[in-house]
PDB file of N, CA and C in Angstrom:
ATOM      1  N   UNK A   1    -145.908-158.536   8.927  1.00  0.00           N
ATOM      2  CA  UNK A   1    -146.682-157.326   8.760  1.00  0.00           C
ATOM      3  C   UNK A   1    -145.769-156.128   9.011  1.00  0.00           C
ATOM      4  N   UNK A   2    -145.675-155.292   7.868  1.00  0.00           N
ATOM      5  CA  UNK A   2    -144.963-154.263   8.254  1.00  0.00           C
ATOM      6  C   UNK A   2    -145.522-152.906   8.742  1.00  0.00           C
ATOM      7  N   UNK A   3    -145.399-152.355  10.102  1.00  0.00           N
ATOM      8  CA  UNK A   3    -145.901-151.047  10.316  1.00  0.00           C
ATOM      9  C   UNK A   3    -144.775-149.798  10.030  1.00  0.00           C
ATOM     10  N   UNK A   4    -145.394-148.717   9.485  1.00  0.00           N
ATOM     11  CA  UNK A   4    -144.702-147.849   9.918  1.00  0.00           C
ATOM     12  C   UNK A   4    -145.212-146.574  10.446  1.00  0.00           C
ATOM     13  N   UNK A   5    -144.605-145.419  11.383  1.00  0.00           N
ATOM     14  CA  UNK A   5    -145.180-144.020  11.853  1.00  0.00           C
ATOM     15  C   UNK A   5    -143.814-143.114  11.453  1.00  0.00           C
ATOM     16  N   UNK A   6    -145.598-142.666  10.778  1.00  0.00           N
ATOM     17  CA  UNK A   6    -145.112-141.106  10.444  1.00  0.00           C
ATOM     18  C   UNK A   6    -145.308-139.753  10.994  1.00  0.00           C
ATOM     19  N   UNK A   7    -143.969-139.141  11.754  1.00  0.00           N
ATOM     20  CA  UNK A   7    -144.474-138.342  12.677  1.00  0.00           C
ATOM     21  C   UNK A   7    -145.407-136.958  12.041  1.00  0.00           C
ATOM     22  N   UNK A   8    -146.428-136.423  12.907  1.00  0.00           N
ATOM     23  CA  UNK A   8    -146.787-134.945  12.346  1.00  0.00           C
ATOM     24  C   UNK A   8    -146.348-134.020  13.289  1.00  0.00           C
ATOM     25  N   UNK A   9    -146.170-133.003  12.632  1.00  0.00           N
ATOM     26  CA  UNK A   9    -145.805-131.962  14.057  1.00  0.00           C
ATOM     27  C   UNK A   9    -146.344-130.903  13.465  1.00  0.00           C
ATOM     28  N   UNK A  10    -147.512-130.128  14.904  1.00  0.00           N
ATOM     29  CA  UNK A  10    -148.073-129.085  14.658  1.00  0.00           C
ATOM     30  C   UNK A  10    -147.222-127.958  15.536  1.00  0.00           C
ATOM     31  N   UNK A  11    -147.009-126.515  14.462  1.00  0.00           N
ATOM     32  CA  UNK A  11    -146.676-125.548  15.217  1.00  0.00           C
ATOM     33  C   UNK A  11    -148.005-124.263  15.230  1.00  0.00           C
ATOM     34  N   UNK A  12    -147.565-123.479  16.332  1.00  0.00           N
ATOM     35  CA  UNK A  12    -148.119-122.357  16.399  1.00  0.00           C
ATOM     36  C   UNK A  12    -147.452-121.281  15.420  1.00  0.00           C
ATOM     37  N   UNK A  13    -148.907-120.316  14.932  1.00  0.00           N
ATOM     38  CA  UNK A  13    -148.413-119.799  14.180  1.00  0.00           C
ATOM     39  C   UNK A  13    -147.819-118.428  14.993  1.00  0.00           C
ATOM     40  N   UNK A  14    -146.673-118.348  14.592  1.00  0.00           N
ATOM     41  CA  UNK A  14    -145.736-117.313  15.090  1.00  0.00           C
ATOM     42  C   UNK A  14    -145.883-115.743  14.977  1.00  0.00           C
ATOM     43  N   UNK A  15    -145.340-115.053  15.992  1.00  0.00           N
ATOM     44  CA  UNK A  15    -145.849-113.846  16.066  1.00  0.00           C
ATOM     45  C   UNK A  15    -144.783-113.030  16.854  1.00  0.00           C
ATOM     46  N   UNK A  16    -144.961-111.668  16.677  1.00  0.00           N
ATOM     47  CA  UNK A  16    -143.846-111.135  17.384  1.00  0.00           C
ATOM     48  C   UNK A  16    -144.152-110.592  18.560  1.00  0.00           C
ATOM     49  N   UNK A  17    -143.754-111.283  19.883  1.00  0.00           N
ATOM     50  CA  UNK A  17    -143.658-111.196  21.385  1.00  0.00           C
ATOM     51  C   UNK A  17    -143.294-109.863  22.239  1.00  0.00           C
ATOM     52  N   UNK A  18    -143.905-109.844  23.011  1.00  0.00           N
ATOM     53  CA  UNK A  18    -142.841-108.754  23.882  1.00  0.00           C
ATOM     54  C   UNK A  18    -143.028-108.902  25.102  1.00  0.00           C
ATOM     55  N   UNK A  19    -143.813-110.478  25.644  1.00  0.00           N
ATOM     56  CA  UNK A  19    -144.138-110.424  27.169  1.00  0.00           C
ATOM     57  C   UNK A  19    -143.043-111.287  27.869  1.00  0.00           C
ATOM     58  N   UNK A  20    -143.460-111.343  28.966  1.00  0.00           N
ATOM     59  CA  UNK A  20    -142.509-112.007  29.965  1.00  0.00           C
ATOM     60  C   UNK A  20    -142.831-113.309  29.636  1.00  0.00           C
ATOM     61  N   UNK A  21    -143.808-114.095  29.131  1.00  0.00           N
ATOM     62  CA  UNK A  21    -144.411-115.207  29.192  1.00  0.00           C
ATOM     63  C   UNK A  21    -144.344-115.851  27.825  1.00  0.00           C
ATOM     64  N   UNK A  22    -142.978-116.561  27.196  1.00  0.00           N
ATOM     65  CA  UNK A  22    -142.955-116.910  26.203  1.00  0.00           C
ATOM     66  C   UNK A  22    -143.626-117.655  25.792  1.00  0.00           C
ATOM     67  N   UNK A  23    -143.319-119.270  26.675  1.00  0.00           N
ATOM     68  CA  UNK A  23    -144.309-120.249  26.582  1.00  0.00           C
ATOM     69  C   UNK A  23    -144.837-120.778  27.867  1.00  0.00           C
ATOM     70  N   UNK A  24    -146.429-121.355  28.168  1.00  0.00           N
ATOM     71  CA  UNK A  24    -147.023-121.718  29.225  1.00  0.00           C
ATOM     72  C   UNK A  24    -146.682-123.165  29.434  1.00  0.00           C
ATOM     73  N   UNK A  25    -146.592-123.559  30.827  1.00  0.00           N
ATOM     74  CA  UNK A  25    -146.574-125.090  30.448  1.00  0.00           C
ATOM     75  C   UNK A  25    -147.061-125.778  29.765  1.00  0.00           C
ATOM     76  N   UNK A  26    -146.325-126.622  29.390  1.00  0.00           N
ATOM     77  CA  UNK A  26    -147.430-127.730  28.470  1.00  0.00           C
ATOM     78  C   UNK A  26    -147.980-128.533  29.214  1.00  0.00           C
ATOM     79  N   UNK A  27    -147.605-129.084  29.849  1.00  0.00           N
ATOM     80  CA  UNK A  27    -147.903-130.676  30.639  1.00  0.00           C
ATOM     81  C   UNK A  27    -146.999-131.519  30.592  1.00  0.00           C
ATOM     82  N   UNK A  28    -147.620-132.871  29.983  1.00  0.00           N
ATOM     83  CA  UNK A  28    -146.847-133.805  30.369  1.00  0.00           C
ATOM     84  C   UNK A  28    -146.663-134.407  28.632  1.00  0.00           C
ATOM     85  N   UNK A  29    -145.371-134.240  28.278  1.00  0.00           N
ATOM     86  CA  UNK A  29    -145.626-134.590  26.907  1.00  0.00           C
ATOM     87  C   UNK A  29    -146.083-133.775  25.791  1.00  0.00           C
ATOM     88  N   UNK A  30    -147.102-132.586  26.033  1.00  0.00           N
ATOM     89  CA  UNK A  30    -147.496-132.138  25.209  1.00  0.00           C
ATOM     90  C   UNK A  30    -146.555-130.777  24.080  1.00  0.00           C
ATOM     91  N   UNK A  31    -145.408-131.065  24.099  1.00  0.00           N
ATOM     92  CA  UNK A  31    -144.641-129.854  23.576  1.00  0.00           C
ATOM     93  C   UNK A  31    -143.357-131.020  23.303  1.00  0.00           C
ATOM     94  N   UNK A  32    -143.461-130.630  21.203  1.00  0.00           N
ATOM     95  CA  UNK A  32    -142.610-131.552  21.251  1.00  0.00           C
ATOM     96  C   UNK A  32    -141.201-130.861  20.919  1.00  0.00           C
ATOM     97  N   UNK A  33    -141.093-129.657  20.862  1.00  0.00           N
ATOM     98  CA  UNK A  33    -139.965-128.628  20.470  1.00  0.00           C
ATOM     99  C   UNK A  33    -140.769-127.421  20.305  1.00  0.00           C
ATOM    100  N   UNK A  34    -139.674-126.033  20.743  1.00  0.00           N
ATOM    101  CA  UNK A  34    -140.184-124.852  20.419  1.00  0.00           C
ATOM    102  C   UNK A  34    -138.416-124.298  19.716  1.00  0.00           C
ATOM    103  N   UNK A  35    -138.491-122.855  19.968  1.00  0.00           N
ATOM    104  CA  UNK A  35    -137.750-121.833  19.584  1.00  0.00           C
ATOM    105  C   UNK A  35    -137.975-120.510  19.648  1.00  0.00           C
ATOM    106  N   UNK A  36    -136.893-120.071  20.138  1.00  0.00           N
ATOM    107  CA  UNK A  36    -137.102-118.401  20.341  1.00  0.00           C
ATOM    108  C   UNK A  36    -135.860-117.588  19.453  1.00  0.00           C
ATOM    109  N   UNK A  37    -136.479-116.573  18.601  1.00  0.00           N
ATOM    110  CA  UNK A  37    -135.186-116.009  18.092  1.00  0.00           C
ATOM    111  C   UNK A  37    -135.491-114.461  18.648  1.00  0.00           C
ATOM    112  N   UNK A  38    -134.112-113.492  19.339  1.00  0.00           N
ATOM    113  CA  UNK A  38    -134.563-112.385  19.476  1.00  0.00           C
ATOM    114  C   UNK A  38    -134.288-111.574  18.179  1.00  0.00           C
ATOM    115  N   UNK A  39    -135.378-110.606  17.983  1.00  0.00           N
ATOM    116  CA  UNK A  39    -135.687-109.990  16.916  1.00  0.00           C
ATOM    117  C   UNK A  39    -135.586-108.325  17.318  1.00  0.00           C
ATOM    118  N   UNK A  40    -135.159-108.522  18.395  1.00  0.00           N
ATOM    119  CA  UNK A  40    -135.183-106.578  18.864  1.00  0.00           C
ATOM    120  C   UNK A  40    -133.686-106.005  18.962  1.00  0.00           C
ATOM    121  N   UNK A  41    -133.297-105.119  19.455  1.00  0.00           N
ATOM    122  CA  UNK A  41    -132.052-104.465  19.347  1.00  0.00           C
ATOM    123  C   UNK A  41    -132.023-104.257  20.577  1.00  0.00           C
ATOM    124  N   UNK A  42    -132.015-105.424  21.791  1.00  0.00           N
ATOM    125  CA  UNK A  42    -131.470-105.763  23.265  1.00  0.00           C
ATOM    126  C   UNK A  42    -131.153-106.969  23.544  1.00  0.00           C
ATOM    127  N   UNK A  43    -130.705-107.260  24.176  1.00  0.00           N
ATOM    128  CA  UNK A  43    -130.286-109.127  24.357  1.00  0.00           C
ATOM    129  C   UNK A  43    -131.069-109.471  25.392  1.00  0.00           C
ATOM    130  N   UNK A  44    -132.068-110.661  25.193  1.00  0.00           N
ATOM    131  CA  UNK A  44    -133.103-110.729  25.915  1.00  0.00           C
ATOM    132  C   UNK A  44    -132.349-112.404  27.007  1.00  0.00           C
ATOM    133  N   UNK A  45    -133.045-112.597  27.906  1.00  0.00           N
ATOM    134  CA  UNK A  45    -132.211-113.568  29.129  1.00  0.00           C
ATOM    135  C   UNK A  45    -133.440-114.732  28.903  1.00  0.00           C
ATOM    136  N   UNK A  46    -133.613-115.363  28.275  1.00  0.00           N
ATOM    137  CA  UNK A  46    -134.136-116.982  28.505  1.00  0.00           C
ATOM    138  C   UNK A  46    -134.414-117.982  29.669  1.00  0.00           C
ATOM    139  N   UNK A  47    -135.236-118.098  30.478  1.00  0.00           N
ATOM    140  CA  UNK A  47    -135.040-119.045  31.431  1.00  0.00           C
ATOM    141  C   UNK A  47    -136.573-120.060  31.003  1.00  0.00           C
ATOM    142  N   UNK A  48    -135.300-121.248  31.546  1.00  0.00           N
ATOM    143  CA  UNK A  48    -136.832-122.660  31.649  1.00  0.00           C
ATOM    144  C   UNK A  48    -137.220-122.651  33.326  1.00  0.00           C
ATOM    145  N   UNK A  49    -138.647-122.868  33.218  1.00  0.00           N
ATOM    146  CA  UNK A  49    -139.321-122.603  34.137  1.00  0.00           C
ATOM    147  C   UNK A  49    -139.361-121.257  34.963  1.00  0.00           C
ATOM    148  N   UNK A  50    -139.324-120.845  35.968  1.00  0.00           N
ATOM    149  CA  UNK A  50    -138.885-119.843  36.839  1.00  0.00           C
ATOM    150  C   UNK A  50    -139.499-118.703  36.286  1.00  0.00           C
ATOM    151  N   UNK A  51    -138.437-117.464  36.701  1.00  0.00           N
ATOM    152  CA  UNK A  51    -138.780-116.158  36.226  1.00  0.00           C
ATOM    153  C   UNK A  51    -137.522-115.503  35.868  1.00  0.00           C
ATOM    154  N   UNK A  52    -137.787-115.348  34.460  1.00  0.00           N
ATOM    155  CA  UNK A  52    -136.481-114.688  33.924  1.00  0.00           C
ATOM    156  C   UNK A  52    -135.856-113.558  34.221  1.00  0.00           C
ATOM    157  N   UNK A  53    -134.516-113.613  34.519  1.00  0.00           N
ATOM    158  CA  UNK A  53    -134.231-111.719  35.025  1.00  0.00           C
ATOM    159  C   UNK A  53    -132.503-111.811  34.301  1.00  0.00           C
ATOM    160  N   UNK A  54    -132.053-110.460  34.651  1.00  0.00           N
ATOM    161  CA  UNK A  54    -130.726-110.688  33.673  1.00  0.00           C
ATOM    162  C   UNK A  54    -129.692-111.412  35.300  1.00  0.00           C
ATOM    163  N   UNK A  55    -130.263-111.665  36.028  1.00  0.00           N
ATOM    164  CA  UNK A  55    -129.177-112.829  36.847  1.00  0.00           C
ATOM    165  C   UNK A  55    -129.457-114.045  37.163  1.00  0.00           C
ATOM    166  N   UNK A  56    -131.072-114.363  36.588  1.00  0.00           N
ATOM    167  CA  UNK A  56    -131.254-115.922  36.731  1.00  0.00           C
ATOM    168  C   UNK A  56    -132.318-116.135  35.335  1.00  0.00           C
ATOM    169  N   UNK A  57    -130.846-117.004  34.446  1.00  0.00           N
ATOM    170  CA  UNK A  57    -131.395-117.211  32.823  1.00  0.00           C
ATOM    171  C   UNK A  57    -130.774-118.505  32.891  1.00  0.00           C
ATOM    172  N   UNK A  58    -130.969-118.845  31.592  1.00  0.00           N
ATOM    173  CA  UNK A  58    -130.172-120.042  30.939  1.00  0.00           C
ATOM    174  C   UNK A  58    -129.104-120.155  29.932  1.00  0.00           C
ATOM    175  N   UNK A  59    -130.231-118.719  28.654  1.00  0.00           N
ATOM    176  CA  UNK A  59    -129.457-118.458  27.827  1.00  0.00           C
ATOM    177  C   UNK A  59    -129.862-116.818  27.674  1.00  0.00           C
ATOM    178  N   UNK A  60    -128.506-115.868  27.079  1.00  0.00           N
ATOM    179  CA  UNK A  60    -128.633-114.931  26.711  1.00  0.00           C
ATOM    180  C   UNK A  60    -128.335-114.644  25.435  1.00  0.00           C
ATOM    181  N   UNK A  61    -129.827-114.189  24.480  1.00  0.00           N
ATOM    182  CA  UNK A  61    -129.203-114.182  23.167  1.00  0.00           C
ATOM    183  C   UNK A  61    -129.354-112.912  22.759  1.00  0.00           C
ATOM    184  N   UNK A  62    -128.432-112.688  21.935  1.00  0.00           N
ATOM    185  CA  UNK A  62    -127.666-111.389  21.118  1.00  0.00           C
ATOM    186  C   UNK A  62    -128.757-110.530  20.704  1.00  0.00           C
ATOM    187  N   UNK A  63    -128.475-109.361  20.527  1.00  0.00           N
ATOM    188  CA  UNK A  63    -129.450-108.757  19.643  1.00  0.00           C
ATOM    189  C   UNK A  63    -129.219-108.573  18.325  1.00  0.00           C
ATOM    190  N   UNK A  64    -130.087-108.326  17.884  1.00  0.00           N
ATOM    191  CA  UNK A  64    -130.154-107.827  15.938  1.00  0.00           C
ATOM    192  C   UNK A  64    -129.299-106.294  16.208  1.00  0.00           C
ATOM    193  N   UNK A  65    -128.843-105.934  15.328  1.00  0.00           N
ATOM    194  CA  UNK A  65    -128.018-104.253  14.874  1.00  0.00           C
ATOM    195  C   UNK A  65    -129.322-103.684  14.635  1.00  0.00           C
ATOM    196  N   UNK A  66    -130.960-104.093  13.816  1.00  0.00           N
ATOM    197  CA  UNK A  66    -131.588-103.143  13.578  1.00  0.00           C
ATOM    198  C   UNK A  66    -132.780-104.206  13.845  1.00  0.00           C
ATOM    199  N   UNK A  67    -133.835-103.996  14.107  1.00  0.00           N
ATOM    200  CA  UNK A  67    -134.765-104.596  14.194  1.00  0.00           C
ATOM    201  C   UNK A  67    -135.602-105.454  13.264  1.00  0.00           C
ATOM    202  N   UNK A  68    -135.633-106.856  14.203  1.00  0.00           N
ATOM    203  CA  UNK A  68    -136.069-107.467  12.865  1.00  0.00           C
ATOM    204  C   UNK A  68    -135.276-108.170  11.715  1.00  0.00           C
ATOM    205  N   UNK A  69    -133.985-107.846  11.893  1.00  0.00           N
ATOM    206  CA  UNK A  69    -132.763-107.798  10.813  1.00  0.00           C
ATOM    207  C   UNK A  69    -132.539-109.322  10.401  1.00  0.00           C
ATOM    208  N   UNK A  70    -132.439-110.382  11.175  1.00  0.00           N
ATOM    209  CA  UNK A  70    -132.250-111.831  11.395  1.00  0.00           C
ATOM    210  C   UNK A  70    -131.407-111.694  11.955  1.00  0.00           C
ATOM    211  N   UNK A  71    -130.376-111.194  12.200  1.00  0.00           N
ATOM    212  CA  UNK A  71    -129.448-111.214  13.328  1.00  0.00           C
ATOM    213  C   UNK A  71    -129.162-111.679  14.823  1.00  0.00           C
ATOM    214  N   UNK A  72    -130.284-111.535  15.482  1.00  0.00           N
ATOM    215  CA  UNK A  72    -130.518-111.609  16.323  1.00  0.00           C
ATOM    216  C   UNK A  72    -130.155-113.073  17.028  1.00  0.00           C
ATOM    217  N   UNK A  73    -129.899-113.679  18.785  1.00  0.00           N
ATOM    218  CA  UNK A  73    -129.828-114.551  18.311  1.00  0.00           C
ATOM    219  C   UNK A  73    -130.534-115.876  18.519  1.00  0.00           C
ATOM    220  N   UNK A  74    -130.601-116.662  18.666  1.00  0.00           N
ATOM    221  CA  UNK A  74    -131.663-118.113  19.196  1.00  0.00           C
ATOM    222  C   UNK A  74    -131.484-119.458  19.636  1.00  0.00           C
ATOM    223  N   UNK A  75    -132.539-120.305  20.798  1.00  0.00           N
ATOM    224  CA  UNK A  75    -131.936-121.033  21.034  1.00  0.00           C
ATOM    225  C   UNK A  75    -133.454-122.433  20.479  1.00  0.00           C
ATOM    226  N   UNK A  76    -133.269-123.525  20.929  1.00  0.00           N
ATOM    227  CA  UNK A  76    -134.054-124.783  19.897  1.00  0.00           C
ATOM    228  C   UNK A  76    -134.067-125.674  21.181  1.00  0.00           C
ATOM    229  N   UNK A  77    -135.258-126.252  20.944  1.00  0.00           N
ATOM    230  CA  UNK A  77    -134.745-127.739  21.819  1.00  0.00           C
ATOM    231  C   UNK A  77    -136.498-128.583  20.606  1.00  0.00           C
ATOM    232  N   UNK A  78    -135.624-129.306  20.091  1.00  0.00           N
ATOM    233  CA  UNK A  78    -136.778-129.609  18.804  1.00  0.00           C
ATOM    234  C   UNK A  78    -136.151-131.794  18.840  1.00  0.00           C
ATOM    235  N   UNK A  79    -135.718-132.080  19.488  1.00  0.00           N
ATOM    236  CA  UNK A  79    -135.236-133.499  20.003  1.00  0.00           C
ATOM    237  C   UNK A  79    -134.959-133.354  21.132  1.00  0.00           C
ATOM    238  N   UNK A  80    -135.104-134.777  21.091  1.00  0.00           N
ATOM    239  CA  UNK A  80    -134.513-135.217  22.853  1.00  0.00           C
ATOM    240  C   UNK A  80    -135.096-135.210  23.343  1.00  0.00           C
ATOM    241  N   UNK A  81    -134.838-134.650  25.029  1.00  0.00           N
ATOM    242  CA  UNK A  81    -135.934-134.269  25.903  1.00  0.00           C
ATOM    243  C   UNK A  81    -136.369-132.714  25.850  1.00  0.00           C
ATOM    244  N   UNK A  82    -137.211-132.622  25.722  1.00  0.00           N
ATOM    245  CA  UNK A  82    -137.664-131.405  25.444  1.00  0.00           C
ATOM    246  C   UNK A  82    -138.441-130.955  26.679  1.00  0.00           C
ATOM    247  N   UNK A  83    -138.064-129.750  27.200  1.00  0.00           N
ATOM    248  CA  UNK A  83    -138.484-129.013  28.230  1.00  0.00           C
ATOM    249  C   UNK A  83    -139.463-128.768  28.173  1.00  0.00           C
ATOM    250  N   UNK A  84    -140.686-128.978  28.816  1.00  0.00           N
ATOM    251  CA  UNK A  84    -142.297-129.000  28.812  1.00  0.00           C
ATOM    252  C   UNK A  84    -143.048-128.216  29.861  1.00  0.00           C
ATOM    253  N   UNK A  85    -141.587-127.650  30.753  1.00  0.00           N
ATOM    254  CA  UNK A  85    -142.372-126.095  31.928  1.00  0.00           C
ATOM    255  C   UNK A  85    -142.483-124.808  30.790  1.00  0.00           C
ATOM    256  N   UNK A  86    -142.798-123.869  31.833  1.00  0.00           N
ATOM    257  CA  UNK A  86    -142.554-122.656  31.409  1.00  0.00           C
ATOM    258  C   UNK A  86    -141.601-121.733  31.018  1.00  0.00           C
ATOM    259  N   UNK A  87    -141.519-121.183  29.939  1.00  0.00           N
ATOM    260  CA  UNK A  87    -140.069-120.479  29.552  1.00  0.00           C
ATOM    261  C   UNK A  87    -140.593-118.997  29.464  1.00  0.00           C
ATOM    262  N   UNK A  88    -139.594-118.317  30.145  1.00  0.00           N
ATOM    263  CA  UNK A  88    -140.082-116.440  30.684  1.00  0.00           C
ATOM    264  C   UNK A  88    -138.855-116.270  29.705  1.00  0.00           C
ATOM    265  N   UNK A  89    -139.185-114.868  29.428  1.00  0.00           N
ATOM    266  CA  UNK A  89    -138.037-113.814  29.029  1.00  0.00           C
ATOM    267  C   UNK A  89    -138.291-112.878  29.627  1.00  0.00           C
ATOM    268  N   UNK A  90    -136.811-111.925  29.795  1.00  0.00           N
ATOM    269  CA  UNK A  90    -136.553-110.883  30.519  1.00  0.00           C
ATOM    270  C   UNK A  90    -135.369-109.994  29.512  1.00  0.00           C
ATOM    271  N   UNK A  91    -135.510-108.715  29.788  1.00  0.00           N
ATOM    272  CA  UNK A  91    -134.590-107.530  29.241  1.00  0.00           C
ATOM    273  C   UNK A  91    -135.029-106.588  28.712  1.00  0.00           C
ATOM    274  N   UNK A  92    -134.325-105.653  28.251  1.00  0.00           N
ATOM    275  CA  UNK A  92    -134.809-104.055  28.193  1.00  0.00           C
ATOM    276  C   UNK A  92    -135.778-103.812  26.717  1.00  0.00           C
ATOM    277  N   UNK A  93    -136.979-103.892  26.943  1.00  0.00           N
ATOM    278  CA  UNK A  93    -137.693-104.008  25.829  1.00  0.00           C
ATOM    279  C   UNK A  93    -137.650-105.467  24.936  1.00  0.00           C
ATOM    280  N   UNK A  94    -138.008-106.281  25.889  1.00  0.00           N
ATOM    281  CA  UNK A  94    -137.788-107.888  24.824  1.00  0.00           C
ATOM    282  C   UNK A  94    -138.647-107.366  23.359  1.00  0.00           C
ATOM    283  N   UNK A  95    -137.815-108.202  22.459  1.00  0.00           N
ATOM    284  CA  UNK A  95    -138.872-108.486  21.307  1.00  0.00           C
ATOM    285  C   UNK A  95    -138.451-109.823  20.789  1.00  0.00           C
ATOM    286  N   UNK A  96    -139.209-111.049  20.452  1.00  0.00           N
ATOM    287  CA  UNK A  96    -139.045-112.152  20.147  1.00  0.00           C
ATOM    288  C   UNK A  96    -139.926-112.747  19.210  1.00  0.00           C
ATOM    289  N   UNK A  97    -139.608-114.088  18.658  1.00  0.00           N
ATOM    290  CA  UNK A  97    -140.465-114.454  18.070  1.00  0.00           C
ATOM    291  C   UNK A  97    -140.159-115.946  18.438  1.00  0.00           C
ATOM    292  N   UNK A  98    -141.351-116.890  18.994  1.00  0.00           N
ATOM    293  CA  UNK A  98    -141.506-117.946  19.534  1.00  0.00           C
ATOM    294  C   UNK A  98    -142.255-119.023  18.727  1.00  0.00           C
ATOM    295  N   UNK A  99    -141.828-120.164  18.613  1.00  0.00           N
ATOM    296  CA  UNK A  99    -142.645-121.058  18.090  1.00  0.00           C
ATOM    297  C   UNK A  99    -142.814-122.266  19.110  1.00  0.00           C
ATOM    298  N   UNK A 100    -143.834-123.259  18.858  1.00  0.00           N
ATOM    299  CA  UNK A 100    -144.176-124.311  19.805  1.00  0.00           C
ATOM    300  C   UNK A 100    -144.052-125.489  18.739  1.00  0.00           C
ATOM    301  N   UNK A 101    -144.033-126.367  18.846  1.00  0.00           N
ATOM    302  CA  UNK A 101    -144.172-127.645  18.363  1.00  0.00           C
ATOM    303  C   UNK A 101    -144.949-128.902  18.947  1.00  0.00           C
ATOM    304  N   UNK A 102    -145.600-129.372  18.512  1.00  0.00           N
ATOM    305  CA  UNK A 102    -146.912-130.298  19.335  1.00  0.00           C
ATOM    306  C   UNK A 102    -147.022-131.062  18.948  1.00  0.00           C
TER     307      UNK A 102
END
């Protein structure tokens, strides 16, 4: 008997951010990849779990030259183990755009 699975993956539909509170925990399992790209003209500080500030991050990504531009820059965790706390951003006027995967 042959089985096979086919994965689905639901995302949220995306939107442009500006809070401290990128993503909420998921739980246990429930987040199977996200992504953040910054989309503003500041470099915003990334942290998993905690509270993001520009001296306790993970990642710091670039800004766009003009807003919105694609430039900007981003980080993924969409395999593997995927981080399932809370992810904050921090910096001078964040602007982002976040997706979830489920």
């Amino acid at each position: 008997m042959r089985k096979s699975i086919s994965p689905v993956e639901n995302a949220n539909t995306p939107a442009i951010e500006d809070g401290a509170a990128a993503l909420a925990d998921a739980g246990a399992g429930g987040r199977r990849g996200w992504s953040i790209q910054n989309v503003g003209t500041n470099p915003i500080f990334v942290c998993l779990g905690g509270t993001a500030s520009s001296t306790v991050f993970h990642w710091v990504l670039k800004a766009g030259t003009g807003e919105s531009d694609g430039l900007g820059g981003s980080v993924e965790e969409k395999s593997g183990a995927v981080f399932q706390g809370a992810i904050t951003i921090a910096g001078t006027t964040p602007k982002y755009v976040v997706s979830e995967y489920e």
